[in-house]
C-alpha atoms as a PDB file:
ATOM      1  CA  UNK A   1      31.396 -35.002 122.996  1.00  0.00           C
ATOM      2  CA  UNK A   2      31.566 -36.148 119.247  1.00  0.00           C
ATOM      3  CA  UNK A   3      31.680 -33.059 117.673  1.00  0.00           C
ATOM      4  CA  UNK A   4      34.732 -32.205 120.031  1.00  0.00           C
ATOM      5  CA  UNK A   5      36.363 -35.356 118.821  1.00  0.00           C
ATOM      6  CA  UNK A   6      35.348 -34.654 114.960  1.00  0.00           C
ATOM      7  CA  UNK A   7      36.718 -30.905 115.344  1.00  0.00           C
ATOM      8  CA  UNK A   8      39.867 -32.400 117.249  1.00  0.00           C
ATOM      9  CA  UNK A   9      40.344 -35.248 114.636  1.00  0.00           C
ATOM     10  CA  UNK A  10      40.236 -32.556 111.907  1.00  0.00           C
ATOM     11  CA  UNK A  11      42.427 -29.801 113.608  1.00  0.00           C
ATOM     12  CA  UNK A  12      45.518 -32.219 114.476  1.00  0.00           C
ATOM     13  CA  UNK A  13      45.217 -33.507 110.265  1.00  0.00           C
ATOM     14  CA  UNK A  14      45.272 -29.693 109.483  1.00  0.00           C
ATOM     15  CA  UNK A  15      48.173 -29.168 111.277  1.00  0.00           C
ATOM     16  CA  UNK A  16      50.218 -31.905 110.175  1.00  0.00           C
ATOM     17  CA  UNK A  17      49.634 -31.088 106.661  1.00  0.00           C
ATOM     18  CA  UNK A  18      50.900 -27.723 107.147  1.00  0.00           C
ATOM     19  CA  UNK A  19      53.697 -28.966 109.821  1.00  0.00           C
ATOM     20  CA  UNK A  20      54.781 -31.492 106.816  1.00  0.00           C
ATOM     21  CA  UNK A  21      54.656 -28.965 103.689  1.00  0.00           C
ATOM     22  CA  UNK A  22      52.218 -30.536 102.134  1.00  0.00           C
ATOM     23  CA  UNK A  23      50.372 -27.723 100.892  1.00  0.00           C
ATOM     24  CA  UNK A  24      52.266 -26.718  97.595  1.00  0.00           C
ATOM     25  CA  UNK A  25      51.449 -23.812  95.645  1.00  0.00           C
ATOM     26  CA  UNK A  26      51.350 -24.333  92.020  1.00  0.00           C
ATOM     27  CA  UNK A  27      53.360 -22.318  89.600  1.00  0.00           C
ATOM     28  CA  UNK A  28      54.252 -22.289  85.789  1.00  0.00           C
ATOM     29  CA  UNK A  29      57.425 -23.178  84.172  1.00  0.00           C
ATOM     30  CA  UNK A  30      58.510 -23.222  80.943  1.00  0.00           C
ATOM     31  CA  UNK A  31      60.926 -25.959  79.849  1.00  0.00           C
ATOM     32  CA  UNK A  32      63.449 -25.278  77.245  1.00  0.00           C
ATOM     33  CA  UNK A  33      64.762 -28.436  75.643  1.00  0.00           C
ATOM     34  CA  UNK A  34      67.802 -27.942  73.186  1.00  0.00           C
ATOM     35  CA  UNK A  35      69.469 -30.987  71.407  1.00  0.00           C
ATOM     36  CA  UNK A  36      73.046 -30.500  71.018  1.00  0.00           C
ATOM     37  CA  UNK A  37      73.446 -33.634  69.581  1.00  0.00           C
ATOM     38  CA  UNK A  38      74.304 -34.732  65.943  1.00  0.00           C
ATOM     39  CA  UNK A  39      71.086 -37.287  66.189  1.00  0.00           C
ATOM     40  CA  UNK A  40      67.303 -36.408  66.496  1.00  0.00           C
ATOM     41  CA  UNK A  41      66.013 -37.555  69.896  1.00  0.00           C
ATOM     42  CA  UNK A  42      63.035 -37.020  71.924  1.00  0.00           C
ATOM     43  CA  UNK A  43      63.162 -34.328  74.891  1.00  0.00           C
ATOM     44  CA  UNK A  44      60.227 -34.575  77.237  1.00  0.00           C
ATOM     45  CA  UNK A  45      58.853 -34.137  80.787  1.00  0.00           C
ATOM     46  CA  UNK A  46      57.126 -36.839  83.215  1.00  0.00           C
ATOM     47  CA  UNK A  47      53.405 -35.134  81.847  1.00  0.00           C
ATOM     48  CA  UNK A  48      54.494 -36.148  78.376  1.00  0.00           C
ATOM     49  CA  UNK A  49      55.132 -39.144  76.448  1.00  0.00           C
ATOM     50  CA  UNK A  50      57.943 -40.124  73.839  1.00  0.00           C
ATOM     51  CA  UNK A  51      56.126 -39.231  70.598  1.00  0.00           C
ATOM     52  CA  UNK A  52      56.270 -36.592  67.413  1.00  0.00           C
ATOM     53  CA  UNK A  53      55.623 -33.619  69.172  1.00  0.00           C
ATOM     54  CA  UNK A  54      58.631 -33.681  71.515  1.00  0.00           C
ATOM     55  CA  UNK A  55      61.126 -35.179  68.253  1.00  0.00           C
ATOM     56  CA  UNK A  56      63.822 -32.399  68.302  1.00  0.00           C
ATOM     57  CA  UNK A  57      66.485 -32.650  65.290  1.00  0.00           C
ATOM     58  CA  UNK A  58      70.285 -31.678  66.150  1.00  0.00           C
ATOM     59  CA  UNK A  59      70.525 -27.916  66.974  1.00  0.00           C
ATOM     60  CA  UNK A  60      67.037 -27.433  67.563  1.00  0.00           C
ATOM     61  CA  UNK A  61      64.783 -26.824  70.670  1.00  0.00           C
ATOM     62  CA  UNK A  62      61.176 -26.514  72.173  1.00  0.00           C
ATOM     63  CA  UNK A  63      59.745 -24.859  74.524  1.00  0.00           C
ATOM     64  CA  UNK A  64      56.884 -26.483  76.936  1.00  0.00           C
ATOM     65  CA  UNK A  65      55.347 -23.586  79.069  1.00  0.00           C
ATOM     66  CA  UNK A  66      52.721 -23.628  81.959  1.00  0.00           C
ATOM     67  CA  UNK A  67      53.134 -27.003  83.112  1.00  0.00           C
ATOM     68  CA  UNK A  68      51.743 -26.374  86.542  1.00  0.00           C
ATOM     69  CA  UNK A  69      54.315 -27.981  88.501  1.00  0.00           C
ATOM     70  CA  UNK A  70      54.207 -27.608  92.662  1.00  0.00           C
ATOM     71  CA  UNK A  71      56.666 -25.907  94.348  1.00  0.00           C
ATOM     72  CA  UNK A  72      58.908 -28.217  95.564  1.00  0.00           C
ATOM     73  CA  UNK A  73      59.051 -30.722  93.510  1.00  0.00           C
ATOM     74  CA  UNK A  74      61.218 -32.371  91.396  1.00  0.00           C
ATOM     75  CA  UNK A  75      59.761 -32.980  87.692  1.00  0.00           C
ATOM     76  CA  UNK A  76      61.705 -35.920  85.784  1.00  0.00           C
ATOM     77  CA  UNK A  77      63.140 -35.314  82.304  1.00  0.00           C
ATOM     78  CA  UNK A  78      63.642 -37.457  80.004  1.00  0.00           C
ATOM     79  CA  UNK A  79      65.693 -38.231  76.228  1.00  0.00           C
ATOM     80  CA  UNK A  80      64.458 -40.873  74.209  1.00  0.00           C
ATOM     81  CA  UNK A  81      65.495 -42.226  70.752  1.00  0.00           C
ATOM     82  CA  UNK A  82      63.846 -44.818  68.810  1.00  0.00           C
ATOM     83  CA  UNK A  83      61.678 -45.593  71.562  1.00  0.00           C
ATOM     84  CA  UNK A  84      63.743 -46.135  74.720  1.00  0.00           C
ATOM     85  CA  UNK A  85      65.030 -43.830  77.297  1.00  0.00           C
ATOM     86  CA  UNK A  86      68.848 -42.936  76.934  1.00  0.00           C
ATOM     87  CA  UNK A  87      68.643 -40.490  79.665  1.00  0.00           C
ATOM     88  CA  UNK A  88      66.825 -38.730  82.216  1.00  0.00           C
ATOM     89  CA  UNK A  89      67.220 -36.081  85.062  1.00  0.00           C
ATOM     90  CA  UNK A  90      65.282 -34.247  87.371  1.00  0.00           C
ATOM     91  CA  UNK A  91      64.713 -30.487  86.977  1.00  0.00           C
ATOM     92  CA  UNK A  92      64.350 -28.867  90.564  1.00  0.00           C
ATOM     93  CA  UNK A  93      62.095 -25.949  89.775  1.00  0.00           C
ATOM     94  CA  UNK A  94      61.061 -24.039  92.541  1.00  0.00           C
ATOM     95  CA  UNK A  95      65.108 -22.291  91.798  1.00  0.00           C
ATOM     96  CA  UNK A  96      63.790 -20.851  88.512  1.00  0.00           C
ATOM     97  CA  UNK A  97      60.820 -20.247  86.149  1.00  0.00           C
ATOM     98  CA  UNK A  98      62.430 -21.356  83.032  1.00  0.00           C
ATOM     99  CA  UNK A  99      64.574 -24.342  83.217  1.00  0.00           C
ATOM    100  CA  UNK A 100      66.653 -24.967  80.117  1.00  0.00           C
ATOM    101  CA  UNK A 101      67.434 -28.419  79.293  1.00  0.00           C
ATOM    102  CA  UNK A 102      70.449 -29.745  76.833  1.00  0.00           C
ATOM    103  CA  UNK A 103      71.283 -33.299  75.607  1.00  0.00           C
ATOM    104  CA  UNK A 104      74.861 -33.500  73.809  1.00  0.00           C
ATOM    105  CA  UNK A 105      74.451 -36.863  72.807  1.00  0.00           C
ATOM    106  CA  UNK A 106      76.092 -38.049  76.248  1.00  0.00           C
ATOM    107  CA  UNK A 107      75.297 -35.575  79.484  1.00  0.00           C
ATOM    108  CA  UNK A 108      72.202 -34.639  79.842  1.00  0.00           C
ATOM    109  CA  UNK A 109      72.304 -30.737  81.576  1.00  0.00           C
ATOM    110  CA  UNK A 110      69.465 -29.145  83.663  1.00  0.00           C
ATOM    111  CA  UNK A 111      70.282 -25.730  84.291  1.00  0.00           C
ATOM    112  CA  UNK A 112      67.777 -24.832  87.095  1.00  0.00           C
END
C-alpha cells in the first residue's frame, strides 16, 4: 500500500511538470550588444554585472555567446552608465539564436 502511494505521489508530480512546461531545454545564444550612442555605457545581461568587461564606447559592440539560456524564457538586458541602470529590456530568445541588442542613447532595441 505505500509503495502504491509513493509511485502515485511521484507519477501525478511528473505529470504536472510536463503538463506545466516546466522542463526547458537549454540552448546557446549569442548576444550582440552595439552602442549607437555618442557616450560609453555598459551593455549587459541578467548573468552579468555592470563592470569593465561589458564598457562599450560609441560605435562599438560585443558579443556574449553560449549563455545557456532555457527555452522559454525571457533574459533581462540591461544599459548602465556610471553605475546606474538607464535602461533595460527583455530579449525573448527561444525566436532566434543571436539576438542583437542596440542602445541609441534613448531606445533601447532587442531585435529577437
Amino acid at each position: 500500500m505505500r509503495k502504491n502511494n509513493i509511485f502515485l505521489v511521484f507519477a501525478l508530480f511528473v505529470l504536472s511538470i510536463t503538463l506545466s512546461g516546466c522542463i526547458l531545454e537549454v540552448e546557446d545564444y549569442t548576444f550582440v550588444f552595439k552602442n549607437a550612442d555618442t557616450e560609453d555605457c555598459h551593455m549587459y545581461n541578467e548573468n552579468e554585472t555592470i563592470g569593465p568587461s561589458n564598457k562599450l564606447s560609441p560605435g562599438s559592440s560585443r558579443s556574449v555567446e553560449s549563455i545557456n539560456a532555457p527555452d522559454r524564457y525571457l533574459v533581462e538586458i540591461f544599459v548602465g552608465r556610471d553605475g546606474n541602470v538607464i535602461a533595460s529590456g527583455y530579449a525573448n530568445p527561444d525566436k532566434e539564436h543571436v539576438i542583437n541588442i542596440t542602445w541609441d542613447g534613448s531606445v533601447l532595441s532587442i531585435k529577437d
